[in-house]
C-alpha atoms as a PDB file:
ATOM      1  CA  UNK A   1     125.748 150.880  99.092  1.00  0.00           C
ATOM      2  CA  UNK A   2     125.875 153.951  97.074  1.00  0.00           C
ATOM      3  CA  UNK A   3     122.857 156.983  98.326  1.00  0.00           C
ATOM      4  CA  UNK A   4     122.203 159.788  96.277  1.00  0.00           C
ATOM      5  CA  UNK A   5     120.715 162.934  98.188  1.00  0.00           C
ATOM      6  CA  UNK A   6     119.748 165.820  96.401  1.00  0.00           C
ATOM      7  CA  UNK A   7     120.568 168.999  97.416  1.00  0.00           C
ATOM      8  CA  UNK A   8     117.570 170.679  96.341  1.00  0.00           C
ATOM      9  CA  UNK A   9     115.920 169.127  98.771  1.00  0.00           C
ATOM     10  CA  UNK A  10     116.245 168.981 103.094  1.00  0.00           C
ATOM     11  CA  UNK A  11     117.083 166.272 104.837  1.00  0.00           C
ATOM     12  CA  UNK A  12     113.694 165.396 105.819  1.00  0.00           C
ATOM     13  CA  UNK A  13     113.051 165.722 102.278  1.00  0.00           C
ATOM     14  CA  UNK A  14     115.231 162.903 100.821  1.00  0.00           C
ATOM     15  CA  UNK A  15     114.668 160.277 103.863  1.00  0.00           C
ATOM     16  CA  UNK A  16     111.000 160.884 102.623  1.00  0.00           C
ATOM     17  CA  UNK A  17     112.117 159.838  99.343  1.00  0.00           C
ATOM     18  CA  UNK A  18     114.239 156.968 100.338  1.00  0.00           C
ATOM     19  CA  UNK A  19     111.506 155.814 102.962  1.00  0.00           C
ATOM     20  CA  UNK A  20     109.231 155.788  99.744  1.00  0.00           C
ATOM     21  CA  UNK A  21     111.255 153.846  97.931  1.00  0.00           C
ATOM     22  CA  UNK A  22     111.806 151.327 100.628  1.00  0.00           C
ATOM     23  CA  UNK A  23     108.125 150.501 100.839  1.00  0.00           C
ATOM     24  CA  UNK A  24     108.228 150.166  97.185  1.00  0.00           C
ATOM     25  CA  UNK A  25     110.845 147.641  97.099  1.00  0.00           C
ATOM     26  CA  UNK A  26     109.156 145.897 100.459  1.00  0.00           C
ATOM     27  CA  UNK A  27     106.374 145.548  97.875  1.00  0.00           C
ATOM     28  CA  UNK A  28     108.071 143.914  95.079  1.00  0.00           C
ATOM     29  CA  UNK A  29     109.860 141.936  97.471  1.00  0.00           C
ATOM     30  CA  UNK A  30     106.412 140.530  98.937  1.00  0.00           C
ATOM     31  CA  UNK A  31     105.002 140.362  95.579  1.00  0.00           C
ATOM     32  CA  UNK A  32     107.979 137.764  94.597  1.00  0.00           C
ATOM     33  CA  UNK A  33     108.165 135.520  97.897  1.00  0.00           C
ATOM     34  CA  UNK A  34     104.201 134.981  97.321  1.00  0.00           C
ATOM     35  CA  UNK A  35     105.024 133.993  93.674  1.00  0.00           C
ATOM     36  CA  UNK A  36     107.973 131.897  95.051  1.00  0.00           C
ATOM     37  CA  UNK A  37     105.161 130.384  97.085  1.00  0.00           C
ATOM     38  CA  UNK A  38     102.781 130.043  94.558  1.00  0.00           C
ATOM     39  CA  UNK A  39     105.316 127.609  92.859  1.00  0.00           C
ATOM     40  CA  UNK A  40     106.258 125.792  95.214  1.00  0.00           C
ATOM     41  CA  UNK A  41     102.766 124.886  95.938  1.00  0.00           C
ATOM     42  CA  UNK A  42     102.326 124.092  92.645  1.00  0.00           C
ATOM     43  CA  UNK A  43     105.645 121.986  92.403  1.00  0.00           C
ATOM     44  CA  UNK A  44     104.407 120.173  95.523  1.00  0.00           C
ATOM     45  CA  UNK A  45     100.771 119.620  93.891  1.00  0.00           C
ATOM     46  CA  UNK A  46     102.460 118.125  90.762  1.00  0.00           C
ATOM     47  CA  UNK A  47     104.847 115.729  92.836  1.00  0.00           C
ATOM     48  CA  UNK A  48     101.331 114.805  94.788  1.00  0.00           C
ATOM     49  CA  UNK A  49      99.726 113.917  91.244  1.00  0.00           C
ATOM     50  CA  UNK A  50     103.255 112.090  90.229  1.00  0.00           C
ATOM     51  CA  UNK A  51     103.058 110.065  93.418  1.00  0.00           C
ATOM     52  CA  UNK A  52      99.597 109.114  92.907  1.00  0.00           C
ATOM     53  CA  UNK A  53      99.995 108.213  89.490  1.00  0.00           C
ATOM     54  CA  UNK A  54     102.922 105.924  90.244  1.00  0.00           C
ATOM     55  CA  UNK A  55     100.836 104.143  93.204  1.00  0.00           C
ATOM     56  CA  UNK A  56      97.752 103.599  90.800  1.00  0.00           C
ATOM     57  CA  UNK A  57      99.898 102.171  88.184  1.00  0.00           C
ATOM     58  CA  UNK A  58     101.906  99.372  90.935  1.00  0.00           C
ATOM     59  CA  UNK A  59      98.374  99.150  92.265  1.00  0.00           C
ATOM     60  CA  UNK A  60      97.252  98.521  88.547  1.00  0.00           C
ATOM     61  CA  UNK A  61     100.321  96.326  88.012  1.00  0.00           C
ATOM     62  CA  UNK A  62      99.591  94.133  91.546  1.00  0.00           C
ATOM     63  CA  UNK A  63      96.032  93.885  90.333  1.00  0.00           C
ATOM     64  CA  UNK A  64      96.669  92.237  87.188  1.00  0.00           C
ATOM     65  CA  UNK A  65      99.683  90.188  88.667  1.00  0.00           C
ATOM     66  CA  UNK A  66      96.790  88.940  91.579  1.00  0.00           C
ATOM     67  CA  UNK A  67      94.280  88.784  88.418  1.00  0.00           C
ATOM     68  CA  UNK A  68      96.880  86.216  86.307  1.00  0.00           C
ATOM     69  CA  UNK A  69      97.780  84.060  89.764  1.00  0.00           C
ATOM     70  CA  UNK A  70      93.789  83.466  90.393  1.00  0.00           C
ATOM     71  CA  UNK A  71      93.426  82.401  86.727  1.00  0.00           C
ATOM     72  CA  UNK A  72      96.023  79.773  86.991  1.00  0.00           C
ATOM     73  CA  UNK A  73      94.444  78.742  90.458  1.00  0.00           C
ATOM     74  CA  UNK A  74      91.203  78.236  89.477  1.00  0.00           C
ATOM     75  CA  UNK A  75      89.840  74.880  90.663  1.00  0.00           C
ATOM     76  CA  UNK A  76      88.915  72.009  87.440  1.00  0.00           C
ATOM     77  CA  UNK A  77      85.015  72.472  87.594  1.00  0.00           C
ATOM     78  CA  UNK A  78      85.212  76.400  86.522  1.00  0.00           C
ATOM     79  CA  UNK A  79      85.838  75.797  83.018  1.00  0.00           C
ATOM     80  CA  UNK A  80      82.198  74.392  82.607  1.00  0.00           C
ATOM     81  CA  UNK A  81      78.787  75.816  83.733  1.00  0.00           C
ATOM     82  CA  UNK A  82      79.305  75.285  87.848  1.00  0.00           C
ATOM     83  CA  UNK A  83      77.697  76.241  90.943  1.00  0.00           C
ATOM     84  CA  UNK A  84      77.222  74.445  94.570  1.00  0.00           C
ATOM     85  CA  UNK A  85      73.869  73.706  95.246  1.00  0.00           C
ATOM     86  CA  UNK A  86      72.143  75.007  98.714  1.00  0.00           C
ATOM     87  CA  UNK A  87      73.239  71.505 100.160  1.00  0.00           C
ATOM     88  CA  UNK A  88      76.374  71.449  98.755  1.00  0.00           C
ATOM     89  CA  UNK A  89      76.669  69.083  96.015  1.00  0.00           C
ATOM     90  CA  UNK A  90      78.223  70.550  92.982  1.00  0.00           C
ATOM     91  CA  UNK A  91      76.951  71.172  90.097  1.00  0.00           C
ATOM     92  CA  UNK A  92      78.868  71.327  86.474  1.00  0.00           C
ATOM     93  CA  UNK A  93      76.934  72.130  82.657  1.00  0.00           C
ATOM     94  CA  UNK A  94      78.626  71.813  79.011  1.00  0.00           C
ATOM     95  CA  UNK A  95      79.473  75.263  77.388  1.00  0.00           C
ATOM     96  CA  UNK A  96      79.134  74.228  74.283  1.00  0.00           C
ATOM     97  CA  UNK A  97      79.279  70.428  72.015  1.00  0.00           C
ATOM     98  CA  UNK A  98      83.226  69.439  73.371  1.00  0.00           C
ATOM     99  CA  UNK A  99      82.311  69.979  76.843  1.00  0.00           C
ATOM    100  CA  UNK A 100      79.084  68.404  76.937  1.00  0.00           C
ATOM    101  CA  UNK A 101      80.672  65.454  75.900  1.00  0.00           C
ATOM    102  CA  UNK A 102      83.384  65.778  78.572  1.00  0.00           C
ATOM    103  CA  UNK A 103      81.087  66.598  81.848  1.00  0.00           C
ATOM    104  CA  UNK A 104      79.122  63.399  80.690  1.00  0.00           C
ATOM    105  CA  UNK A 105      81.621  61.198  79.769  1.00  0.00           C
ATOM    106  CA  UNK A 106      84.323  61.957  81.904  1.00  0.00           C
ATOM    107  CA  UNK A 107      82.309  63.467  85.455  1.00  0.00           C
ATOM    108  CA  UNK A 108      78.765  61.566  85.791  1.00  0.00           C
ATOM    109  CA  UNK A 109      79.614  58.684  88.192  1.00  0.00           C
ATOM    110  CA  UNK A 110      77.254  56.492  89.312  1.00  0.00           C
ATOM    111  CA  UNK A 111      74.700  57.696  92.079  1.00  0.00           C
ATOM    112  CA  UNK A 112      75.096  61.642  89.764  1.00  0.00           C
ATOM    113  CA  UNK A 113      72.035  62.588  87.832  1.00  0.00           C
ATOM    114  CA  UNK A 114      72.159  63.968  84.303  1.00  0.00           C
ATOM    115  CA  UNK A 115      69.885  66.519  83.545  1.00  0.00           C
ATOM    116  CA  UNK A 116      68.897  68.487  79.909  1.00  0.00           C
ATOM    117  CA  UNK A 117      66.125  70.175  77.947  1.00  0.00           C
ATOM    118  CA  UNK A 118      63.318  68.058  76.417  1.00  0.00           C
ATOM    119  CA  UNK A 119      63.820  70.143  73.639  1.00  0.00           C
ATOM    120  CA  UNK A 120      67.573  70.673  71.699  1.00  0.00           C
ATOM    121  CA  UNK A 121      69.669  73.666  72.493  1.00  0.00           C
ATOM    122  CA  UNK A 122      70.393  73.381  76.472  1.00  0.00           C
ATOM    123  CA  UNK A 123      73.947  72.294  78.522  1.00  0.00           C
ATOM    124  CA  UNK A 124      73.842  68.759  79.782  1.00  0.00           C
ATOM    125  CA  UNK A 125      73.971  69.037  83.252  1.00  0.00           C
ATOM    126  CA  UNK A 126      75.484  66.895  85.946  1.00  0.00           C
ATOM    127  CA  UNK A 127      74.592  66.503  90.011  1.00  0.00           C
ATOM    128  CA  UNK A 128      77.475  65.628  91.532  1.00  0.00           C
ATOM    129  CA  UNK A 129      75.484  63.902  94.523  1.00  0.00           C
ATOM    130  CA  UNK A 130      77.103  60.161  94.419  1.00  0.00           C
ATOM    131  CA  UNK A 131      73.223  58.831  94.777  1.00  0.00           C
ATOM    132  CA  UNK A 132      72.630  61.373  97.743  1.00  0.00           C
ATOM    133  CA  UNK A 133      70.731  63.864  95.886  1.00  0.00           C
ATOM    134  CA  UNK A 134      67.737  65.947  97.309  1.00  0.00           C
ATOM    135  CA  UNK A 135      64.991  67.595  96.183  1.00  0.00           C
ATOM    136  CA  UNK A 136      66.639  71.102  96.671  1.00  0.00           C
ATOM    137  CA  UNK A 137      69.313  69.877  94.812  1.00  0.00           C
ATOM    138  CA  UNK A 138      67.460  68.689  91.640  1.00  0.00           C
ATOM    139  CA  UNK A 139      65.771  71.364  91.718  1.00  0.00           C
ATOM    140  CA  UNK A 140      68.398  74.043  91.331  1.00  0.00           C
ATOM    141  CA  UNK A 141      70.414  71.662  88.702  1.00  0.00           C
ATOM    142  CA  UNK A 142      66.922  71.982  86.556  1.00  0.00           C
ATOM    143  CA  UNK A 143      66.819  75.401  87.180  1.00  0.00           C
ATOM    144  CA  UNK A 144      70.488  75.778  85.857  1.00  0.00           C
ATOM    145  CA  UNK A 145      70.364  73.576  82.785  1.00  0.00           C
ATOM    146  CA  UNK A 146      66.733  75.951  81.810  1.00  0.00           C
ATOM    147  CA  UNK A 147      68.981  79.142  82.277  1.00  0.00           C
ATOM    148  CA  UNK A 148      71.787  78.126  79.715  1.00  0.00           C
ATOM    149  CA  UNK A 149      69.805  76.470  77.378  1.00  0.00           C
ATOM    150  CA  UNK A 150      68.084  78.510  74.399  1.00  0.00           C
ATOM    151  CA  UNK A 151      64.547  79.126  76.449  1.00  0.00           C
ATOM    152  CA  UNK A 152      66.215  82.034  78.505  1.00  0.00           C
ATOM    153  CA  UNK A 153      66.067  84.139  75.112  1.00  0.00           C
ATOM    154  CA  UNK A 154      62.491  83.356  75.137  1.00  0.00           C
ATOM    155  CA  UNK A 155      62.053  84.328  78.550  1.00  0.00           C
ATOM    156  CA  UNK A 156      59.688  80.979  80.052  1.00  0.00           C
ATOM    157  CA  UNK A 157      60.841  77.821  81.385  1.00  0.00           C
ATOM    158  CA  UNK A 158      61.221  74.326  79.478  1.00  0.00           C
ATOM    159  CA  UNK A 159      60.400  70.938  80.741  1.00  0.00           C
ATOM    160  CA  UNK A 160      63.476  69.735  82.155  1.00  0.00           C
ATOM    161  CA  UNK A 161      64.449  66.206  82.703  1.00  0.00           C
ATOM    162  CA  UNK A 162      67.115  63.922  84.618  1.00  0.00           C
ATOM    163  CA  UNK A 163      68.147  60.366  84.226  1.00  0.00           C
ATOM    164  CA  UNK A 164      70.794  58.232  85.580  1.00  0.00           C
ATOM    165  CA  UNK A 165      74.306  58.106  83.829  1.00  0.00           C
ATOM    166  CA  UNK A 166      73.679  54.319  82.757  1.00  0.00           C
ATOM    167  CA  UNK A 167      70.783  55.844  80.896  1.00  0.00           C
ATOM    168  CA  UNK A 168      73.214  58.437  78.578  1.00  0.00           C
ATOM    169  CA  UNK A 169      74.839  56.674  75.653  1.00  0.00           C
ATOM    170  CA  UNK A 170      76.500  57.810  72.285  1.00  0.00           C
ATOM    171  CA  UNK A 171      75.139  54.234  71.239  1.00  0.00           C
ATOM    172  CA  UNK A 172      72.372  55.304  68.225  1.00  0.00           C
ATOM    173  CA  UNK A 173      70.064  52.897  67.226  1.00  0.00           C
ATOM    174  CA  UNK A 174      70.162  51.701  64.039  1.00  0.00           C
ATOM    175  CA  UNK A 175      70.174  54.314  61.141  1.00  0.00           C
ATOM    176  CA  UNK A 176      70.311  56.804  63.238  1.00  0.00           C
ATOM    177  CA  UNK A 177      73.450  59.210  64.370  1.00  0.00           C
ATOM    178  CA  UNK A 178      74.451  61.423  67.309  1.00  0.00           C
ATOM    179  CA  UNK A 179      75.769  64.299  66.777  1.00  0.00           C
ATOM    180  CA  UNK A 180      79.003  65.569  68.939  1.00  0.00           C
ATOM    181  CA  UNK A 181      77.214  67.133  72.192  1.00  0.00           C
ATOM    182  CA  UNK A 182      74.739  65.137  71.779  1.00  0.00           C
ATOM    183  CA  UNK A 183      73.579  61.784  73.456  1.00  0.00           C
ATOM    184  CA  UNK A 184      71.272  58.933  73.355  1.00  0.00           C
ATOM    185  CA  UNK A 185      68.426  58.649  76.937  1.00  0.00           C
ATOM    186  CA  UNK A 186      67.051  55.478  77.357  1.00  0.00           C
ATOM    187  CA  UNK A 187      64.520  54.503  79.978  1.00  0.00           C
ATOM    188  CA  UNK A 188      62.316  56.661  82.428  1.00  0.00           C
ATOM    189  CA  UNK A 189      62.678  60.304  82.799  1.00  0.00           C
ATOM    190  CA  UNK A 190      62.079  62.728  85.465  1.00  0.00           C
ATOM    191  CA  UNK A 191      60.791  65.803  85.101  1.00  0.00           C
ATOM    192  CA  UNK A 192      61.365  68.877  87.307  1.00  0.00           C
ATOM    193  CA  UNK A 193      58.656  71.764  86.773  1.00  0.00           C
ATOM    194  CA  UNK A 194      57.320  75.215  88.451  1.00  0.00           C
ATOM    195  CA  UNK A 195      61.214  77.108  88.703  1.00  0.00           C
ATOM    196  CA  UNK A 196      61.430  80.162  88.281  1.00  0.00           C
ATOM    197  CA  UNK A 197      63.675  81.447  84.799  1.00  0.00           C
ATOM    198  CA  UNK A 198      66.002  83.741  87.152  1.00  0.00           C
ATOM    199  CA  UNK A 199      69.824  83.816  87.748  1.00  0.00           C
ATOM    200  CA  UNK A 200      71.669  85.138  90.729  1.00  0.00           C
ATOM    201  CA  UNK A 201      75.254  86.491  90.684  1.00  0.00           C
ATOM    202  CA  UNK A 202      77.074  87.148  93.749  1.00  0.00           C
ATOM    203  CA  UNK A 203      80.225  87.445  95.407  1.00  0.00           C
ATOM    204  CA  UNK A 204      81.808  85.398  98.248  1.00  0.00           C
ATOM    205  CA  UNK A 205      83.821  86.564 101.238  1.00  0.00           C
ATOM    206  CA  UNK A 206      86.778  85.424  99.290  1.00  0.00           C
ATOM    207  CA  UNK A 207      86.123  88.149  96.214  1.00  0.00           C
ATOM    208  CA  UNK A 208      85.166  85.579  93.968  1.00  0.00           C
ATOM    209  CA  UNK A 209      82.398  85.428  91.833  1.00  0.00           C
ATOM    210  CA  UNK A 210      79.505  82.986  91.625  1.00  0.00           C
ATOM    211  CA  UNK A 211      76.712  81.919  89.545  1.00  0.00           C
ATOM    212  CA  UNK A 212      73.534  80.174  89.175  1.00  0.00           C
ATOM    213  CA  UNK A 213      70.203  79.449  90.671  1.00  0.00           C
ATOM    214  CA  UNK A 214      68.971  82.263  93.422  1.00  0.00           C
ATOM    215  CA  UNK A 215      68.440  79.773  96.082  1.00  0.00           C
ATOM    216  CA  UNK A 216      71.794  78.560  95.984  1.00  0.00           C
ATOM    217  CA  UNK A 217      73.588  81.732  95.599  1.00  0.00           C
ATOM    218  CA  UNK A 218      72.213  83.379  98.226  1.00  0.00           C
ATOM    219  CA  UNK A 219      73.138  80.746 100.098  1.00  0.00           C
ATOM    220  CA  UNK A 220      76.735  80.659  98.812  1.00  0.00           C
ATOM    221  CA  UNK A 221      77.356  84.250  98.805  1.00  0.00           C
ATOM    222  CA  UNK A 222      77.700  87.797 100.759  1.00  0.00           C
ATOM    223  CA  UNK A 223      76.083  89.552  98.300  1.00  0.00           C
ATOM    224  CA  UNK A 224      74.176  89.171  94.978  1.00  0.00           C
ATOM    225  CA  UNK A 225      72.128  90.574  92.166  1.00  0.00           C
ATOM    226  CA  UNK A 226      69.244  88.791  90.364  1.00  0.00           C
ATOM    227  CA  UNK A 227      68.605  88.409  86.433  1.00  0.00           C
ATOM    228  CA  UNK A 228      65.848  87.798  84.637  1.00  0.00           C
ATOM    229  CA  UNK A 229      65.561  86.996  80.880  1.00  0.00           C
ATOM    230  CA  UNK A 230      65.178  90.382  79.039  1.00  0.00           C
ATOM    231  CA  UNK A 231      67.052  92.835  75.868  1.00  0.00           C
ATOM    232  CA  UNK A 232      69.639  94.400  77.670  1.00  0.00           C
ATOM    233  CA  UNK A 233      73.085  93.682  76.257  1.00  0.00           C
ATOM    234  CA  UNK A 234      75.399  91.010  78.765  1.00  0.00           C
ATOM    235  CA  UNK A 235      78.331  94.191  78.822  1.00  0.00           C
ATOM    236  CA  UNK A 236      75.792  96.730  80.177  1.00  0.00           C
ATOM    237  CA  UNK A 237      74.424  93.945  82.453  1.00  0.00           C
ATOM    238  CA  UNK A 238      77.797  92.942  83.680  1.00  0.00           C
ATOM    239  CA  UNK A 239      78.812  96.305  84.584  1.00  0.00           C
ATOM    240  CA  UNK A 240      75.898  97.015  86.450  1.00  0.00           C
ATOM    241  CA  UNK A 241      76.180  94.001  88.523  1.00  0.00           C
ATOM    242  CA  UNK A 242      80.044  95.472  88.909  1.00  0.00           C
ATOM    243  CA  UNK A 243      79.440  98.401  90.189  1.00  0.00           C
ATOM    244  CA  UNK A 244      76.794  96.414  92.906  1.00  0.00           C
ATOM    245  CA  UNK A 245      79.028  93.860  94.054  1.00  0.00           C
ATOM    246  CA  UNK A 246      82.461  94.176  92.399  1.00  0.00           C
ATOM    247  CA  UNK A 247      84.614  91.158  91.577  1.00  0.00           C
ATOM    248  CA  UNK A 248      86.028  90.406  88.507  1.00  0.00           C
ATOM    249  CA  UNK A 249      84.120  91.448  85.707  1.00  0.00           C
ATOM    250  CA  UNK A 250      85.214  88.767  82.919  1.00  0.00           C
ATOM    251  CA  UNK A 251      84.108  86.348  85.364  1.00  0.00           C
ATOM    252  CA  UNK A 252      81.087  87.728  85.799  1.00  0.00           C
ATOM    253  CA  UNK A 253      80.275  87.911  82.130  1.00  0.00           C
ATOM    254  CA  UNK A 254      81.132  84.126  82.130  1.00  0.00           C
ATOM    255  CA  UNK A 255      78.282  83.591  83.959  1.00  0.00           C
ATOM    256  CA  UNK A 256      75.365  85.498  81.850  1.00  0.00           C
ATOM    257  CA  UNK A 257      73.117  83.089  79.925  1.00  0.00           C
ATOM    258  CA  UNK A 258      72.681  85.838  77.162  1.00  0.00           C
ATOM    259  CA  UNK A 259      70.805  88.916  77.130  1.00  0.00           C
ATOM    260  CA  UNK A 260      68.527  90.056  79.905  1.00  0.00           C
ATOM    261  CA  UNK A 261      67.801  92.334  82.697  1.00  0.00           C
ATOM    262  CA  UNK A 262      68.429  93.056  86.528  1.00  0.00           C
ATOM    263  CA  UNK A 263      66.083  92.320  89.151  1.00  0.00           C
ATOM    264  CA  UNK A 264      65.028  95.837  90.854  1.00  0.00           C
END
C-alpha cells in the first residue's frame, strides 16, 4: 500500500491525517454493510411474500380440487329442496316444474306424505317417513314447502296441506289439463297452520351446509343463522351468513328462498 507523508508537516502531523482518514473510511465502510443489510432484509422479506404467495395459491388450488371432489360426492336428495327433519326423516321439495314432477313421481312411496300450497306457486314437498311420520315432522315439511313457495316474498304464511301419494295424480278430469309441475289432489286434505315464515342455515361438524326449518337445523347443525322474509338481496345475505358460519358459499345461496333478512 502506497502512503504519502508530507513533509511540511511532523510526524504527529500526518498520522493525524491518516488517523482522520481512517475514521472516514470506517464510516463509509459502516454506512455500506448497513445498506448491504438493508437488502438483504429486504431480499429475505420478498422471498417471505413469494413463499406465501405460492402456499395461498396450492392452498387455493387444494381448495377448489376438495371443492370439485364434494360436488361429485354429493348424495341424490341434494339436487332438490332437502333437509332432515328433527326426527330424522328426510325431507326433499321440487326446484322448479321438472323436479316437481320427479320428487312426486319417482320418491313418494307409500306411507310418505305430499305436501304443497293451497294456493299455486310453492315446491311439492315429500316426507320421507314410510307411514311413520310425526307431528314434528309434518310440521317442519309445512314449514319448508311455505318457505320456497311464492308467500316468502310476501312475508306471511299460507295454508299448507298434505295428502297421501295415492291421492296425487296427473289424471285431469275431463276438459281439464295439468300443467308440467303440476298435479291433480283428490280426497281429504290436511292442513298444517301457526309456523313461523323463518329459515335456518347452518353448518355441520362435517363443513357442510344445511338448510331449512329452525327446529330442525338446530338440531342438525353446530352452528346456524336465522332468515326471515325481507329486501335484502340473497348475495349480501349469503355473505353475511359466510362470514358467521363459513362453508361453501354457492351452497349456501342454494338454500335462500329469495330475498330477505338475518335474524339479529
Amino acid at each position: 500500500m502506497k502512503i504519502n507523508i508530507s513533509l511540511k508537516k511532523t510526524i504527529e502531523q500526518n498520522a493525524a491525517d491518516y488517523f482522520e482518514k481512517a475514521k472516514k473510511l470506517k464510516k463509509k465502510i459502516e454506512g455500506a454493510m448497513a445498506i448491504v443489510e438493508e437488502q438483504k432484509k429486504k431480499l429475505e422479506e420478498l422471498k417471505r411474500k413469494k413463499a406465501e404467495e405460492i402456499l395461498r395459491e396450492k392452498q387455493r388450488e387444494e381448495y377448489l380440487k376438495t371443492k370439485k371432489e364434494r360436488k361429485r360426492e354429493k348424495a341424490w336428495y341434494e339436487k332438490f329442496r332437502w333437509f332432515f327433519t328433527s326426527e330424522g326423516f328426510l325431507v326433499i321439495g321440487g326446484r322448479d316444474a321438472t323436479s316437481n314432477e320427479i320428487v312426486v313421481k319417482k320418491y313418494a312411496k307409500p306411507g310418505d306424505l305430499i305436501f304443497h300450497t293451497e294456493e299455486p306457486g310453492s315446491p311439492f314437498v315429500v316426507l320421507k317417513c314410510g307411514g311413520m311420520c310425526g307431528t314434528v315432522s309434518i310440521n317442519e315439511a309445512a314449514q319448508e314447502c311455505a318457505i320456497y313457495s311464492k308467500a316468502w316474498k310476501r312475508g306471511f304464511s299460507p295454508s299448507v296441506f298434505y295428502v297421501n301419494p295415492e291421492q296425487v295424480t296427473k289424471e285431469a278430469k275431463a276438459g281439464e289439463f295439468v300443467p308440467k309441475g303440476a298435479f291433480m289432489i283428490y280426497g281429504n286434505r290436511n292442513y298444517v297452520k301457526d309456523f313461523k315464515m323463518q329459515l335456518a342455515i347452518g353448518i355441520t361438524k362435517e363443513g357442510k351446509i344445511i338448510g331449512g326449518p329452525v327446529t330442525a337445523i338446530e338440531k342438525n347443525s353446530i352452528n346456524y343463522v336465522i332468515v326471515n322474509p325481507g329486501d335484502e338481496k340473497k348475495t349480501d345475505i349469503a355473505k353475511k351468513i359466510h362470514k358467521k358460519i363459513g362453508g361453501d358459499l354457492d351452497d349456501i345461496m342454494s338454500f335462500l328462498p329469495g330475498e330477505g333478512e338475518i335474524l339479529k
